[in-house]
Protein backbone atom coordinates (compact mmCIF):
# COMPACT_ATOMS: atom_id res chain seq x y z
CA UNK A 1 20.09 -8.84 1.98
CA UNK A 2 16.33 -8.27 1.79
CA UNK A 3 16.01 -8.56 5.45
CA UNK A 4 18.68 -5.77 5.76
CA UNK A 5 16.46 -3.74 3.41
CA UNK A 6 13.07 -4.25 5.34
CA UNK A 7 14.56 -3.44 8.83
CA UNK A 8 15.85 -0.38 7.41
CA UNK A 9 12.32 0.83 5.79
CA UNK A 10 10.64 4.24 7.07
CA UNK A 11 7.06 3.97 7.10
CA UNK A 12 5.36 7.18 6.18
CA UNK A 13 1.25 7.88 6.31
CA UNK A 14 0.31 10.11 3.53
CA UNK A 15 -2.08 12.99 4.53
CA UNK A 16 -3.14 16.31 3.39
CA UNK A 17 -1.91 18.76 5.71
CA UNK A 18 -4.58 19.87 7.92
CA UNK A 19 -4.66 23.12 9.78
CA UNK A 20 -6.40 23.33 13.57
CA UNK A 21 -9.55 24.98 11.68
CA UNK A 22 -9.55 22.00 9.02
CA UNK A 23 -8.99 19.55 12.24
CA UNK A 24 -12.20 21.09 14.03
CA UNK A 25 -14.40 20.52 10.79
CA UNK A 26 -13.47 16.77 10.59
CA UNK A 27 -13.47 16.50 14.40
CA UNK A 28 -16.47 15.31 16.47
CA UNK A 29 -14.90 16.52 20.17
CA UNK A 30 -12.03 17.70 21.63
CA UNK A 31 -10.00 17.30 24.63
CA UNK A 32 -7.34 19.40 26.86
CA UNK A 33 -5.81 17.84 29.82
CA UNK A 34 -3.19 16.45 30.72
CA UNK A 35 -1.92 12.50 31.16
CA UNK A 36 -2.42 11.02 33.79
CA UNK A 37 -2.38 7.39 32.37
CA UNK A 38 -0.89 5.24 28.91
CA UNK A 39 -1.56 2.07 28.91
CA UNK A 40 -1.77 -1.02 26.21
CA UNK A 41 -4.66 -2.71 25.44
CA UNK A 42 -5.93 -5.56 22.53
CA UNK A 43 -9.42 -4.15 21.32
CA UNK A 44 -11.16 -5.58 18.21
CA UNK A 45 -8.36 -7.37 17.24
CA UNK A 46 -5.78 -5.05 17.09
CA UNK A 47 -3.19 -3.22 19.60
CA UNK A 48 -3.69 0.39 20.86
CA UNK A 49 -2.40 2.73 23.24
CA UNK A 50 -4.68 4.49 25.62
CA UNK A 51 -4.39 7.73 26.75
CA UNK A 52 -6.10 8.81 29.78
CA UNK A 53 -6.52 12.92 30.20
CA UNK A 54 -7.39 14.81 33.21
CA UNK A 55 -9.54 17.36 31.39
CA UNK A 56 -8.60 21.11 32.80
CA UNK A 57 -10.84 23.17 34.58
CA UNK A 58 -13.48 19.89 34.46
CA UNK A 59 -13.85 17.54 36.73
CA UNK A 60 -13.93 14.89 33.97
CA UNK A 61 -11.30 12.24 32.41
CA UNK A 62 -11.33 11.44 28.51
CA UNK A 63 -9.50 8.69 26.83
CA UNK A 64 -7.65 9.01 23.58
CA UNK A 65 -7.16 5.55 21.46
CA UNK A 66 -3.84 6.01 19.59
CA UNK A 67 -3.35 3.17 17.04
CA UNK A 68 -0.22 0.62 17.65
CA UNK A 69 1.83 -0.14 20.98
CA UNK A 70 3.30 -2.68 22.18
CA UNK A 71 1.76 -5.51 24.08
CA UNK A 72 2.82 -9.30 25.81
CA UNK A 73 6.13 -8.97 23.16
CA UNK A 74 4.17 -8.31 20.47
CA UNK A 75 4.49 -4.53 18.70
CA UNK A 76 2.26 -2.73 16.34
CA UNK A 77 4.05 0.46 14.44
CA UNK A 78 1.31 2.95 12.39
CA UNK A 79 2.76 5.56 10.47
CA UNK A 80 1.37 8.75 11.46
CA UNK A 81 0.27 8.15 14.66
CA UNK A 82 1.33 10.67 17.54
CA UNK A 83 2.77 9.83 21.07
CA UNK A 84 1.98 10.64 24.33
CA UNK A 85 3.69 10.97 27.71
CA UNK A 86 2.42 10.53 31.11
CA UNK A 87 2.04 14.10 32.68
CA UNK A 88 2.48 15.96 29.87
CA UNK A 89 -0.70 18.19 28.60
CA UNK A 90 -1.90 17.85 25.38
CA UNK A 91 -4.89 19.15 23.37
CA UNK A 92 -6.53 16.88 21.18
CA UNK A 93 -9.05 17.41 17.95
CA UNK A 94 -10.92 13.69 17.78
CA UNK A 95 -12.69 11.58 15.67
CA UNK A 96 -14.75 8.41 17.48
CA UNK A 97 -11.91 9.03 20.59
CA UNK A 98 -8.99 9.10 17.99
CA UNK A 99 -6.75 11.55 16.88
CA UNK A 100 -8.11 12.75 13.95
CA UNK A 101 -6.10 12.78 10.99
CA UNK A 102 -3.25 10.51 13.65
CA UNK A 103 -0.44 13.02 14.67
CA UNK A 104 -1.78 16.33 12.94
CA UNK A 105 -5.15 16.39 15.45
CA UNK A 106 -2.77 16.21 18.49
CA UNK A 107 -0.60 18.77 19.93
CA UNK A 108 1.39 19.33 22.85
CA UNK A 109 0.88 22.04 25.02
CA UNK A 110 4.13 23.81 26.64
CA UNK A 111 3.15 27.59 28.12
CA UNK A 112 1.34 29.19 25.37
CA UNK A 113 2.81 26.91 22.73
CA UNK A 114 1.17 23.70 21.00
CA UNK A 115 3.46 21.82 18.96
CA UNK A 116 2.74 18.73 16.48
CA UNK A 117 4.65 15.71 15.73
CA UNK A 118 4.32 15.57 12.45
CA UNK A 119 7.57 13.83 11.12
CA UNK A 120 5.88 10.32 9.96
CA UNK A 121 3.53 12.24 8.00
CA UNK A 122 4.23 12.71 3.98
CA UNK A 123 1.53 14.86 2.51
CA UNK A 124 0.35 14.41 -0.70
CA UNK A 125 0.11 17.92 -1.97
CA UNK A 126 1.99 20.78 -1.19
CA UNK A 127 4.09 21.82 2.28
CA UNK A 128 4.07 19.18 5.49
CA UNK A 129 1.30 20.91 8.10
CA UNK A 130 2.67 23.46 10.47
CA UNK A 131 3.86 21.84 13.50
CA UNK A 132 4.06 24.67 15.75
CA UNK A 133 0.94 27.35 17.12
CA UNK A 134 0.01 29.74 19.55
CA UNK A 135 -2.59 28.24 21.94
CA UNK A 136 -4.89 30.83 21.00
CA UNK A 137 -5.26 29.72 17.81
CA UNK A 138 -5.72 26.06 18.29
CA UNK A 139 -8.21 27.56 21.49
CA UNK A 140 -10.22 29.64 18.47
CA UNK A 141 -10.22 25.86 16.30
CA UNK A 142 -11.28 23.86 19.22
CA UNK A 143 -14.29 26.38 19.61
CA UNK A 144 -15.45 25.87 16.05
CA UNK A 145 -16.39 21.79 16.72
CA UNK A 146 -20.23 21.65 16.72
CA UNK A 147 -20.61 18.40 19.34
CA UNK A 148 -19.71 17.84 22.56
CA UNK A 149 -16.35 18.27 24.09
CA UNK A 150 -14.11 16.35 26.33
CA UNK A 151 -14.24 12.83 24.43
């Protein structure tokens, strides 16, 4: 019966919602591209997916470490964290190459459209964080991080 119970948990990560201008405070860099590569890797003891972005209009690449993934059989689950799909394009506020604040600091980008996944998120005052925004106004955020860009 207690197994039954645990398999049927929901984890949730419990944040306070962040807006894209909050994001840019906290944030250290930030990149927009598009992915060309996910892969797995073990770093530091501990599973994470890589995300590997084509930067637009650069000639650069950035990676984005997402906590969790899956790995030789073995799967790590963080609540919170956002996904990512190969060749999809994706704007991302970061903190030491990580989403900051997990799946409220990424978005993805469809036209003029960023949207957030922000459904394993619980915050812990007031309304869950807006999931959808014009690109304009994440572009206006992303132009408000005082160090470098790209990752």
């Amino acid at each position: 019966m207690i197994l039954a119970l645990l398999a049927s948990a929901q984890a949730t990560m419990v944040a306070k919602a962040l807006d894209p201008f909050a994001l840019a405070v906290l944030s250290d860099a930030t990149a927009f591209g598009d992915v060309s590569e996910v892969e797995t890797r073990w770093e530091g003891g501990m599973i994470w997916t890589v995300a590997t972005l084509s930067l637009v209009g650069l000639d650069e690449e950035a990676e984005v470490w997402i906590p969790g993934g899956c790995m030789s059989g073995l799967c790590l689950t963080v609540a919170g964290t956002p996904w990512v799909d190969e060749g999809e394009r994706v704007i991302v506020f970061l903190r030491d190459q990580q989403p900051t604040s997990l799946a409220q600091g990424l978005f993805h980008v469809e036209g003029d459209v960023a949207v957030r996944d922000t459904s394993g998120l619980a915050v812990c005052e007031g309304a869950k964080p807006q999931a959808v925004y014009d690109m304009s106004e994440i572009r206006r955020a992303e132009a408000t991080v005082p160090r470098r860009r790209g990752g």
